[in-house]
PDB file of N, CA and C in Angstrom:
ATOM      1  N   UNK A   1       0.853  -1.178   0.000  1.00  0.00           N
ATOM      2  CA  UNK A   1       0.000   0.000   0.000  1.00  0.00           C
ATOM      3  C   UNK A   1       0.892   1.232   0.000  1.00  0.00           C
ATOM      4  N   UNK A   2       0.739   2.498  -0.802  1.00  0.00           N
ATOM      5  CA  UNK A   2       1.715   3.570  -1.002  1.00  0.00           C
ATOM      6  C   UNK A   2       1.071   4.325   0.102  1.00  0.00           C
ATOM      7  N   UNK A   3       2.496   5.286   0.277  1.00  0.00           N
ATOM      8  CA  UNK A   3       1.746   6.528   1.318  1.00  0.00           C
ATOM      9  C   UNK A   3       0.393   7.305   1.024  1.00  0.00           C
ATOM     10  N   UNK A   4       0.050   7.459   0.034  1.00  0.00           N
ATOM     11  CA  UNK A   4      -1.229   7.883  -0.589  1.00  0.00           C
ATOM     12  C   UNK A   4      -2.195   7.161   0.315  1.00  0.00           C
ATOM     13  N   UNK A   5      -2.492   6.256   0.295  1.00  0.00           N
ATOM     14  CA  UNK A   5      -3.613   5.072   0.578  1.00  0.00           C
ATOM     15  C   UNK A   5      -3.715   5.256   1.910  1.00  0.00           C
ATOM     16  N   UNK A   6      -2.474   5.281   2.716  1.00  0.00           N
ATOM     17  CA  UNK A   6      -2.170   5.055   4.282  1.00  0.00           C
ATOM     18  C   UNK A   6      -2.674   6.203   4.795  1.00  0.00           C
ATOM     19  N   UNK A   7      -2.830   7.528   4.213  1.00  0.00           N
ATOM     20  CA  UNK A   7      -3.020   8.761   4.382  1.00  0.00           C
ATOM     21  C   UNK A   7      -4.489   8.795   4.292  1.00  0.00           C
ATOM     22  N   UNK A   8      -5.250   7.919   3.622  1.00  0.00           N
ATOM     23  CA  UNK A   8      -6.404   7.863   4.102  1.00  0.00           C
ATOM     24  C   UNK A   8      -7.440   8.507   2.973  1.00  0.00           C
ATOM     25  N   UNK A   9      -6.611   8.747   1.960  1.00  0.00           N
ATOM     26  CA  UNK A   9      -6.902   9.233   0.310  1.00  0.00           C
ATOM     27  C   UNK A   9      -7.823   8.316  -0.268  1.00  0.00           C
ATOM     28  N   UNK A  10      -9.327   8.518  -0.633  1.00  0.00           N
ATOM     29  CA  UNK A  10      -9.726   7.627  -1.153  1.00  0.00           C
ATOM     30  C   UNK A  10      -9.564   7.324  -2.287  1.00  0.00           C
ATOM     31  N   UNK A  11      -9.224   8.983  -3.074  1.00  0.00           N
ATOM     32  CA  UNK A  11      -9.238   8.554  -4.827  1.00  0.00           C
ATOM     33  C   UNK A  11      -7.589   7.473  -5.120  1.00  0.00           C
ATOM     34  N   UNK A  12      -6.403   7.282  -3.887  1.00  0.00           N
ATOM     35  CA  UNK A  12      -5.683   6.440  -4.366  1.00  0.00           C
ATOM     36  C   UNK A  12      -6.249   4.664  -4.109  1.00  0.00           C
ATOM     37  N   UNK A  13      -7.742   4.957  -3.630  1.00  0.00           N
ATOM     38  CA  UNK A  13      -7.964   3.036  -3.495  1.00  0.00           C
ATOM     39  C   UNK A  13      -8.471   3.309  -4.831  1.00  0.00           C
ATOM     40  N   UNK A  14      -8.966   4.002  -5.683  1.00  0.00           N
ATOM     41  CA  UNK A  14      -9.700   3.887  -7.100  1.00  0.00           C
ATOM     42  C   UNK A  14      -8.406   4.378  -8.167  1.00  0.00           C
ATOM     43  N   UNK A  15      -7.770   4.511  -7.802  1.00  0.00           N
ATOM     44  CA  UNK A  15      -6.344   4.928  -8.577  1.00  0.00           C
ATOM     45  C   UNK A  15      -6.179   3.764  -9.452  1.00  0.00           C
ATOM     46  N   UNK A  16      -5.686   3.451 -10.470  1.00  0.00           N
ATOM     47  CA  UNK A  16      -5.290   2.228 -11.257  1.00  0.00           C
ATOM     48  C   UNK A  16      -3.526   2.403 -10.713  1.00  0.00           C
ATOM     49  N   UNK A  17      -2.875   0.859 -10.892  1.00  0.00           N
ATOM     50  CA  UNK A  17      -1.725   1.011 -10.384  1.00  0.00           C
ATOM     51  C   UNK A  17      -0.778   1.698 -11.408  1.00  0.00           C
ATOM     52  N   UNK A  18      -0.709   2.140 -12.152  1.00  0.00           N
ATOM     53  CA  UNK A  18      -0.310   2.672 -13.308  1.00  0.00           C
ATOM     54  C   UNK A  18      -0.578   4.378 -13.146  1.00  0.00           C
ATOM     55  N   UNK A  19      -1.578   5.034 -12.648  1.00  0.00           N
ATOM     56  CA  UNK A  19      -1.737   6.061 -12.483  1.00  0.00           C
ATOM     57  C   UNK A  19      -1.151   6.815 -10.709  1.00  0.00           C
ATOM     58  N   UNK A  20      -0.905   5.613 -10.344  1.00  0.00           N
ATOM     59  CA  UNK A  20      -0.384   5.848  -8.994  1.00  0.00           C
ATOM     60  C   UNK A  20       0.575   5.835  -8.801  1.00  0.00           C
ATOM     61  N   UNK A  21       1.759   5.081  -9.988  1.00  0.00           N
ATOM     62  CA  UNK A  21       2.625   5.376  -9.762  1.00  0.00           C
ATOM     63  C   UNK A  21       3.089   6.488 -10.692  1.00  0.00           C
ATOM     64  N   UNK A  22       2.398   6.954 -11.578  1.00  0.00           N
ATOM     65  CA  UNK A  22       2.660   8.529 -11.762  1.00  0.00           C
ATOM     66  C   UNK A  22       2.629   9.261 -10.715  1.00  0.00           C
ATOM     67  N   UNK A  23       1.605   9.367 -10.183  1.00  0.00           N
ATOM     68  CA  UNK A  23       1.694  10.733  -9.237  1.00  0.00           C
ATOM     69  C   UNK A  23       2.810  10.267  -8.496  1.00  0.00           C
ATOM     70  N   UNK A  24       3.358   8.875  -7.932  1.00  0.00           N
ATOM     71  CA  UNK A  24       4.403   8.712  -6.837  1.00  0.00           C
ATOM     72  C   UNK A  24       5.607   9.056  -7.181  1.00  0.00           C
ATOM     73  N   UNK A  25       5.726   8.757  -8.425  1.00  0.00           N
ATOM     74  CA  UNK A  25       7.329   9.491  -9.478  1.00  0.00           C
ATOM     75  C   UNK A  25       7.235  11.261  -9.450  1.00  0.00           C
ATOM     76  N   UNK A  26       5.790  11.508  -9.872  1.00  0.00           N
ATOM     77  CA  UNK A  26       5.702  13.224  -9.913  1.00  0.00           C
ATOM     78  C   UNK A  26       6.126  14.261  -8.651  1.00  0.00           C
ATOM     79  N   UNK A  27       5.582  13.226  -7.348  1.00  0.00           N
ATOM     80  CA  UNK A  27       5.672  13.759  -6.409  1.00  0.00           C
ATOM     81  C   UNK A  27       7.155  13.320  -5.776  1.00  0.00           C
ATOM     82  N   UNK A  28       8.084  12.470  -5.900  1.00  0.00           N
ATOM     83  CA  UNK A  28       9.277  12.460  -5.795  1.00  0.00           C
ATOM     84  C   UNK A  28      10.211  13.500  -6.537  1.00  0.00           C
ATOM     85  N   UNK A  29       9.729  13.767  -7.927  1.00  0.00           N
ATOM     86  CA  UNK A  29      10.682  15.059  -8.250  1.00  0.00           C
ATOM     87  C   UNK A  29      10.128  16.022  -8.092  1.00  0.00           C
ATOM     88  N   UNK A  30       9.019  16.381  -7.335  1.00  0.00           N
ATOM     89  CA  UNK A  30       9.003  17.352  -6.463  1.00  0.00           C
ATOM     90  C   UNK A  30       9.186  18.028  -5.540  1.00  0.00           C
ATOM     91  N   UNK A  31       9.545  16.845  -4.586  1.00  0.00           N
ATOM     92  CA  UNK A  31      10.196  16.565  -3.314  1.00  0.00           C
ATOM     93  C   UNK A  31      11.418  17.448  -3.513  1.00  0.00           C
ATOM     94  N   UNK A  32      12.283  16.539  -4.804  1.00  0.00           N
ATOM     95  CA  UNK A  32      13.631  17.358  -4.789  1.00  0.00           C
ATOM     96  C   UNK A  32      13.886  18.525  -5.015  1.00  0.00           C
ATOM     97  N   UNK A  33      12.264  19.697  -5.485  1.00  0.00           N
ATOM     98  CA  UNK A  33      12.764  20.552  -6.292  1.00  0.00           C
ATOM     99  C   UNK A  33      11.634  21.184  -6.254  1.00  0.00           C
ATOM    100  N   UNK A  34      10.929  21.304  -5.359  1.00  0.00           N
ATOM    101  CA  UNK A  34       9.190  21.792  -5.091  1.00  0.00           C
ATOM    102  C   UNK A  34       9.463  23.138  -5.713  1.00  0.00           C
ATOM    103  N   UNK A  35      10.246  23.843  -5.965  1.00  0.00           N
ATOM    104  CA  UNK A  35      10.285  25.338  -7.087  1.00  0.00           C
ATOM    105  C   UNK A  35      10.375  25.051  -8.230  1.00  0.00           C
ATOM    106  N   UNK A  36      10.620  23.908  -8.888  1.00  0.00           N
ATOM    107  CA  UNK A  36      10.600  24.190 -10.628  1.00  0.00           C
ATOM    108  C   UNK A  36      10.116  25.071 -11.284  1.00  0.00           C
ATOM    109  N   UNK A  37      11.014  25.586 -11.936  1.00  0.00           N
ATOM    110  CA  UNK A  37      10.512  26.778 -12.933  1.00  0.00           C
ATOM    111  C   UNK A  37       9.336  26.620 -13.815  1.00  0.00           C
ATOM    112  N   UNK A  38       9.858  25.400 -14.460  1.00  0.00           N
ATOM    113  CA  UNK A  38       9.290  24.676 -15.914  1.00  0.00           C
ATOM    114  C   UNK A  38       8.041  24.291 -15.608  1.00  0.00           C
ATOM    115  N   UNK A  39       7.733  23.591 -14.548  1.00  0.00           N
ATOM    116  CA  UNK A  39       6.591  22.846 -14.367  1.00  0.00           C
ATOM    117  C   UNK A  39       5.670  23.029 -13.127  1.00  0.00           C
ATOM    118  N   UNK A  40       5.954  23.987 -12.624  1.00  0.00           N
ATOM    119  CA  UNK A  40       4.952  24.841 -10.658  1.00  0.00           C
ATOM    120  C   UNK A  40       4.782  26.111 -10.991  1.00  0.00           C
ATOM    121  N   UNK A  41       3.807  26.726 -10.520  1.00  0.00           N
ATOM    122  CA  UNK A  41       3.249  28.183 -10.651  1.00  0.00           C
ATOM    123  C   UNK A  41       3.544  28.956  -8.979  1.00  0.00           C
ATOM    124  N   UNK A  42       3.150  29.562  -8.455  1.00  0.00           N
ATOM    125  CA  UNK A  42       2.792  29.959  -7.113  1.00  0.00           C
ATOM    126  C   UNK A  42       0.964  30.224  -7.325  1.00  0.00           C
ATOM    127  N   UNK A  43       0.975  30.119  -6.410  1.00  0.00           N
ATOM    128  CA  UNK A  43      -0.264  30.347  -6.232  1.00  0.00           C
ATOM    129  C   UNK A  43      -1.072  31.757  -5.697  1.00  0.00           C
ATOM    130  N   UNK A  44      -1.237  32.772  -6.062  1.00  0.00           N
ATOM    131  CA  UNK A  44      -0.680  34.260  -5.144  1.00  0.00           C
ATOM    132  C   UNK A  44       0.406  34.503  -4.822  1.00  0.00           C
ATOM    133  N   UNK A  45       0.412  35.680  -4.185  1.00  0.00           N
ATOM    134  CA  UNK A  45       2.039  36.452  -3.574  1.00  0.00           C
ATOM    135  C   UNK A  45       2.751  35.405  -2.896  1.00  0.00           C
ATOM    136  N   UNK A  46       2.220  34.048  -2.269  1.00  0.00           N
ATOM    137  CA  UNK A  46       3.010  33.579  -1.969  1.00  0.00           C
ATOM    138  C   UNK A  46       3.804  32.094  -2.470  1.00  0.00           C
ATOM    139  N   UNK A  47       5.393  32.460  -2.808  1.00  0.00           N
ATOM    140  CA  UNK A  47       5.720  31.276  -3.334  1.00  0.00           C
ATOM    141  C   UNK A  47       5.412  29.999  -2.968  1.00  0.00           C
ATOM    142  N   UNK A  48       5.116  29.393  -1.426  1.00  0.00           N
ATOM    143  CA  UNK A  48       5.170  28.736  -1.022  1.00  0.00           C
ATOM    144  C   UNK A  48       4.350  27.762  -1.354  1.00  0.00           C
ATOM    145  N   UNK A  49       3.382  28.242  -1.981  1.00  0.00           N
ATOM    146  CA  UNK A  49       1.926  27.422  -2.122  1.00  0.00           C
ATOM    147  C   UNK A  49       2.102  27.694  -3.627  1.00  0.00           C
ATOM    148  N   UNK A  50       2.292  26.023  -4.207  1.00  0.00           N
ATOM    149  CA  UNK A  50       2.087  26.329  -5.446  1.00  0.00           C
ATOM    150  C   UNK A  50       1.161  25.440  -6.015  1.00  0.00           C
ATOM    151  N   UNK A  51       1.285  25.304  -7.728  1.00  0.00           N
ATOM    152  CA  UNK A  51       0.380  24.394  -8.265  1.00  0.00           C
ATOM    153  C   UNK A  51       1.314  23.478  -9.526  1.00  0.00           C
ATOM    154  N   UNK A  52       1.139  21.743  -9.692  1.00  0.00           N
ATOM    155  CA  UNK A  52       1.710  21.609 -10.748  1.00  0.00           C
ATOM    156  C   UNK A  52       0.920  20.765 -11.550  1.00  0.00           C
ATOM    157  N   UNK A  53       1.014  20.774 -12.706  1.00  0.00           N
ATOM    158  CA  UNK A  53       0.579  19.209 -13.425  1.00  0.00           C
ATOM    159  C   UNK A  53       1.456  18.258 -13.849  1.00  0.00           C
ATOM    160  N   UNK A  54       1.154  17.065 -12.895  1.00  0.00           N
ATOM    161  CA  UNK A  54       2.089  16.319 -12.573  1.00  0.00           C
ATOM    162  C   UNK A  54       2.024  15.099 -13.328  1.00  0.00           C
ATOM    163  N   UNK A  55       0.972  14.919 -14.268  1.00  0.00           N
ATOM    164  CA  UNK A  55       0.967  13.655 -15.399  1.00  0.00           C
ATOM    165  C   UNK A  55      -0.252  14.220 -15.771  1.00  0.00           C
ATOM    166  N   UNK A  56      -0.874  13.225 -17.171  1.00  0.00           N
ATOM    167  CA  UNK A  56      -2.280  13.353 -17.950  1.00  0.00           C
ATOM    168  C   UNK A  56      -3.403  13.255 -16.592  1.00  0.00           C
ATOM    169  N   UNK A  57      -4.097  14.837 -16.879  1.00  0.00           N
ATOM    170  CA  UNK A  57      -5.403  14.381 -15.942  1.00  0.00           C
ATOM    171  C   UNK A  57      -4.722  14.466 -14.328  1.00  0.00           C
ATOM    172  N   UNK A  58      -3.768  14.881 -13.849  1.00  0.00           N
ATOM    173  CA  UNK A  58      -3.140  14.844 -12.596  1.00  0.00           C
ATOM    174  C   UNK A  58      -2.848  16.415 -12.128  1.00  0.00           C
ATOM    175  N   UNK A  59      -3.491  16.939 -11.455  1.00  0.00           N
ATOM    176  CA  UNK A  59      -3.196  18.469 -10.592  1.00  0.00           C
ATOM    177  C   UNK A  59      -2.806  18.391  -9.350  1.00  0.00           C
ATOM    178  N   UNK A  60      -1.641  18.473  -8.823  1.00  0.00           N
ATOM    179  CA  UNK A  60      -1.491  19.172  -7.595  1.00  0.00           C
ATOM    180  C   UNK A  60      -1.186  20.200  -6.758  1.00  0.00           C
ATOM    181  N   UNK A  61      -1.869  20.828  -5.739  1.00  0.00           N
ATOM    182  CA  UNK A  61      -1.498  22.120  -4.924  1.00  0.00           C
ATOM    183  C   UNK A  61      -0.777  21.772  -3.602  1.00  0.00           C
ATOM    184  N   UNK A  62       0.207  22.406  -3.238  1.00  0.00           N
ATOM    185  CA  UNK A  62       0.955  21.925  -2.145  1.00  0.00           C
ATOM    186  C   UNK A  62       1.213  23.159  -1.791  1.00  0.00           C
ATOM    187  N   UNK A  63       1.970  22.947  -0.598  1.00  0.00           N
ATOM    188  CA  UNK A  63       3.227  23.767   0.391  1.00  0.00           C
ATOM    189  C   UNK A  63       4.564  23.442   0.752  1.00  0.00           C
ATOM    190  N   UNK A  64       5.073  24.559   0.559  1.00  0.00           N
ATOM    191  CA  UNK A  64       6.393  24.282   1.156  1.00  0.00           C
ATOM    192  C   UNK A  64       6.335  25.109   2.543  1.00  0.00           C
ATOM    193  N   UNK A  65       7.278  24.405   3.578  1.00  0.00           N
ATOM    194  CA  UNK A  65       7.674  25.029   4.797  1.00  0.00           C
ATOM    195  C   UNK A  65       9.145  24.240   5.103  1.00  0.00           C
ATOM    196  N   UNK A  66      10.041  25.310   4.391  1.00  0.00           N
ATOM    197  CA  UNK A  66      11.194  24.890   5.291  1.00  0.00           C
ATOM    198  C   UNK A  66      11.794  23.645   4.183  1.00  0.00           C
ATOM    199  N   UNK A  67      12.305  22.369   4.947  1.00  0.00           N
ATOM    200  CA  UNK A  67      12.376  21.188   4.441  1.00  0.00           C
ATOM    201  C   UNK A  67      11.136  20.373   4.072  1.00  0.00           C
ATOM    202  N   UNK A  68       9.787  20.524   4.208  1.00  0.00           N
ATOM    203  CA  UNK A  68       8.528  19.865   4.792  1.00  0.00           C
ATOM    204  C   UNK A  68       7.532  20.424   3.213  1.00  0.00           C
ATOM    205  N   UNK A  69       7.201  19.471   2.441  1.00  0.00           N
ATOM    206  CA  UNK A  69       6.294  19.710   1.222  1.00  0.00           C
ATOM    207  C   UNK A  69       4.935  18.743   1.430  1.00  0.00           C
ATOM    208  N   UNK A  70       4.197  19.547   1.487  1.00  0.00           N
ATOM    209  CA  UNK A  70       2.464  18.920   1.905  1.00  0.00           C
ATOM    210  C   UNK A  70       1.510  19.118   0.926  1.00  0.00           C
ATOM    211  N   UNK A  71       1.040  17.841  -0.062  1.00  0.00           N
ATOM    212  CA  UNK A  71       0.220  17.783  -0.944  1.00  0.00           C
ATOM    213  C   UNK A  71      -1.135  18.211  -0.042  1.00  0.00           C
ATOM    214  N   UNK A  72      -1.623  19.196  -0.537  1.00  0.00           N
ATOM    215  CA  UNK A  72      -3.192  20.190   0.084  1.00  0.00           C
ATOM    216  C   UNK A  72      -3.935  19.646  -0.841  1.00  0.00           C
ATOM    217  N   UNK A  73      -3.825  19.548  -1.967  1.00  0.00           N
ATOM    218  CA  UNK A  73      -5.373  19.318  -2.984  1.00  0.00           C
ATOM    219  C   UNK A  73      -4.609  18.246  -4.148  1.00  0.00           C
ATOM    220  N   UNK A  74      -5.274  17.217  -4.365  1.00  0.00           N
ATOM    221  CA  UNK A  74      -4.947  16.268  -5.638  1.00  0.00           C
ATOM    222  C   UNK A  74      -6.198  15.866  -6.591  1.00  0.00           C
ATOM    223  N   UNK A  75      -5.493  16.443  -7.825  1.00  0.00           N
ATOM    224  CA  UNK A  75      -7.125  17.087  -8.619  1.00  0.00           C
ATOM    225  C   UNK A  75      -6.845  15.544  -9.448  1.00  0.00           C
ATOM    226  N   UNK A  76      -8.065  14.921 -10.036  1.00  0.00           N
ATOM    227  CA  UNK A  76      -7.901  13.936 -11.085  1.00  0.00           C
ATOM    228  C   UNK A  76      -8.532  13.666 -11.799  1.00  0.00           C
ATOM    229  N   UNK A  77      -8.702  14.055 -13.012  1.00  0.00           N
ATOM    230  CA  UNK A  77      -9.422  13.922 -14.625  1.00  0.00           C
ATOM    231  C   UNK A  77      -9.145  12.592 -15.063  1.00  0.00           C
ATOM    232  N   UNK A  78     -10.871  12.078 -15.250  1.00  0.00           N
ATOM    233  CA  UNK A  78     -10.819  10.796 -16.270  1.00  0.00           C
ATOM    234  C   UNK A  78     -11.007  11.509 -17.260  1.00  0.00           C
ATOM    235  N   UNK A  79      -9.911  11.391 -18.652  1.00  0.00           N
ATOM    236  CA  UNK A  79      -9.934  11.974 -19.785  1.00  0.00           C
ATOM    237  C   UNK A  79     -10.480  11.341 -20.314  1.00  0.00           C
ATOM    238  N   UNK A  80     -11.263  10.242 -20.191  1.00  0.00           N
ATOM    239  CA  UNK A  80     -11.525   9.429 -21.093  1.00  0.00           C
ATOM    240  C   UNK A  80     -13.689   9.253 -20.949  1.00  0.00           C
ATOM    241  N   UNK A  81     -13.594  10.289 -20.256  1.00  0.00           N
ATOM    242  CA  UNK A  81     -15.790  10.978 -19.787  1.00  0.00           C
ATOM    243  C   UNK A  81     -15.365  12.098 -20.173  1.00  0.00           C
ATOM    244  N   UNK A  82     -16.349  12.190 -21.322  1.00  0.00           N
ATOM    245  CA  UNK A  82     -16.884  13.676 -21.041  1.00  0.00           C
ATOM    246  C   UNK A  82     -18.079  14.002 -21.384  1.00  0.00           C
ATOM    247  N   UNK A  83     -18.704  15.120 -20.699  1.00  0.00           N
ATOM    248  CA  UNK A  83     -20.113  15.163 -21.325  1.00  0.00           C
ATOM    249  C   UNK A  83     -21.031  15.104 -22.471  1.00  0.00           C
ATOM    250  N   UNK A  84     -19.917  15.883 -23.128  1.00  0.00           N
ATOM    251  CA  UNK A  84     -20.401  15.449 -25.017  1.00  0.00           C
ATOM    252  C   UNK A  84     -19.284  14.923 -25.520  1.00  0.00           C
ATOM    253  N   UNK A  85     -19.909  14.008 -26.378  1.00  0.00           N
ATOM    254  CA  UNK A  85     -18.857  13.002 -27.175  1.00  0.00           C
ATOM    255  C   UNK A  85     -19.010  13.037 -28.654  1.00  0.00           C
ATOM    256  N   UNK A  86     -18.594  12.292 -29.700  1.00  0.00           N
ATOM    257  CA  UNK A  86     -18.304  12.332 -30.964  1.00  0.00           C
ATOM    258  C   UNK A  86     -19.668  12.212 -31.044  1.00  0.00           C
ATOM    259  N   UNK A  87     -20.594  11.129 -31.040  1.00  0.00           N
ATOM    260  CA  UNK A  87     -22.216  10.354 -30.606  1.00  0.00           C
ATOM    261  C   UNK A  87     -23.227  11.461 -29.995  1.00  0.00           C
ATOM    262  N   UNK A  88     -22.662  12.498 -29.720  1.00  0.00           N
ATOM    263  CA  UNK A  88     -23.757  13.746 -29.399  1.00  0.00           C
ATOM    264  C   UNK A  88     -23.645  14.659 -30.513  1.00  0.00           C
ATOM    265  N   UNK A  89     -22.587  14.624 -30.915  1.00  0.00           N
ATOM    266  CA  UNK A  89     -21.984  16.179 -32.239  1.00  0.00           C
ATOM    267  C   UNK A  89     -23.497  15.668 -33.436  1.00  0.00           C
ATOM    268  N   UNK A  90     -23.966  16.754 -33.459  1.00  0.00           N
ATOM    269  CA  UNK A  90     -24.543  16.596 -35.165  1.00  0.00           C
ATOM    270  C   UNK A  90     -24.915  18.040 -35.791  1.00  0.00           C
TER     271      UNK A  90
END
Protein backbone atom coordinates (compact mmCIF):
# COMPACT_ATOMS: atom_id res chain seq x y z
CA UNK A 1 0.00 0.00 0.00
CA UNK A 2 1.72 3.57 -1.00
CA UNK A 3 1.75 6.53 1.32
CA UNK A 4 -1.23 7.88 -0.59
CA UNK A 5 -3.61 5.07 0.58
CA UNK A 6 -2.17 5.06 4.28
CA UNK A 7 -3.02 8.76 4.38
CA UNK A 8 -6.40 7.86 4.10
CA UNK A 9 -6.90 9.23 0.31
CA UNK A 10 -9.73 7.63 -1.15
CA UNK A 11 -9.24 8.55 -4.83
CA UNK A 12 -5.68 6.44 -4.37
CA UNK A 13 -7.96 3.04 -3.50
CA UNK A 14 -9.70 3.89 -7.10
CA UNK A 15 -6.34 4.93 -8.58
CA UNK A 16 -5.29 2.23 -11.26
CA UNK A 17 -1.73 1.01 -10.38
CA UNK A 18 -0.31 2.67 -13.31
CA UNK A 19 -1.74 6.06 -12.48
CA UNK A 20 -0.38 5.85 -8.99
CA UNK A 21 2.63 5.38 -9.76
CA UNK A 22 2.66 8.53 -11.76
CA UNK A 23 1.69 10.73 -9.24
CA UNK A 24 4.40 8.71 -6.84
CA UNK A 25 7.33 9.49 -9.48
CA UNK A 26 5.70 13.22 -9.91
CA UNK A 27 5.67 13.76 -6.41
CA UNK A 28 9.28 12.46 -5.79
CA UNK A 29 10.68 15.06 -8.25
CA UNK A 30 9.00 17.35 -6.46
CA UNK A 31 10.20 16.56 -3.31
CA UNK A 32 13.63 17.36 -4.79
CA UNK A 33 12.76 20.55 -6.29
CA UNK A 34 9.19 21.79 -5.09
CA UNK A 35 10.29 25.34 -7.09
CA UNK A 36 10.60 24.19 -10.63
CA UNK A 37 10.51 26.78 -12.93
CA UNK A 38 9.29 24.68 -15.91
CA UNK A 39 6.59 22.85 -14.37
CA UNK A 40 4.95 24.84 -10.66
CA UNK A 41 3.25 28.18 -10.65
CA UNK A 42 2.79 29.96 -7.11
CA UNK A 43 -0.26 30.35 -6.23
CA UNK A 44 -0.68 34.26 -5.14
CA UNK A 45 2.04 36.45 -3.57
CA UNK A 46 3.01 33.58 -1.97
CA UNK A 47 5.72 31.28 -3.33
CA UNK A 48 5.17 28.74 -1.02
CA UNK A 49 1.93 27.42 -2.12
CA UNK A 50 2.09 26.33 -5.45
CA UNK A 51 0.38 24.39 -8.27
CA UNK A 52 1.71 21.61 -10.75
CA UNK A 53 0.58 19.21 -13.42
CA UNK A 54 2.09 16.32 -12.57
CA UNK A 55 0.97 13.66 -15.40
CA UNK A 56 -2.28 13.35 -17.95
CA UNK A 57 -5.40 14.38 -15.94
CA UNK A 58 -3.14 14.84 -12.60
CA UNK A 59 -3.20 18.47 -10.59
CA UNK A 60 -1.49 19.17 -7.60
CA UNK A 61 -1.50 22.12 -4.92
CA UNK A 62 0.95 21.93 -2.14
CA UNK A 63 3.23 23.77 0.39
CA UNK A 64 6.39 24.28 1.16
CA UNK A 65 7.67 25.03 4.80
CA UNK A 66 11.19 24.89 5.29
CA UNK A 67 12.38 21.19 4.44
CA UNK A 68 8.53 19.86 4.79
CA UNK A 69 6.29 19.71 1.22
CA UNK A 70 2.46 18.92 1.91
CA UNK A 71 0.22 17.78 -0.94
CA UNK A 72 -3.19 20.19 0.08
CA UNK A 73 -5.37 19.32 -2.98
CA UNK A 74 -4.95 16.27 -5.64
CA UNK A 75 -7.13 17.09 -8.62
CA UNK A 76 -7.90 13.94 -11.09
CA UNK A 77 -9.42 13.92 -14.62
CA UNK A 78 -10.82 10.80 -16.27
CA UNK A 79 -9.93 11.97 -19.79
CA UNK A 80 -11.53 9.43 -21.09
CA UNK A 81 -15.79 10.98 -19.79
CA UNK A 82 -16.88 13.68 -21.04
CA UNK A 83 -20.11 15.16 -21.33
CA UNK A 84 -20.40 15.45 -25.02
CA UNK A 85 -18.86 13.00 -27.17
CA UNK A 86 -18.30 12.33 -30.96
CA UNK A 87 -22.22 10.35 -30.61
CA UNK A 88 -23.76 13.75 -29.40
CA UNK A 89 -21.98 16.18 -32.24
CA UNK A 90 -24.54 16.60 -35.16
Amino acid sequence: MSGWAAAGSWHAEVMTEYRRAQLDKAVRILARDPFRKTSTAPLGPDANLRKAYVAPGMVVEYMVAGATMVVVVLETFDESAYLIDENDAV
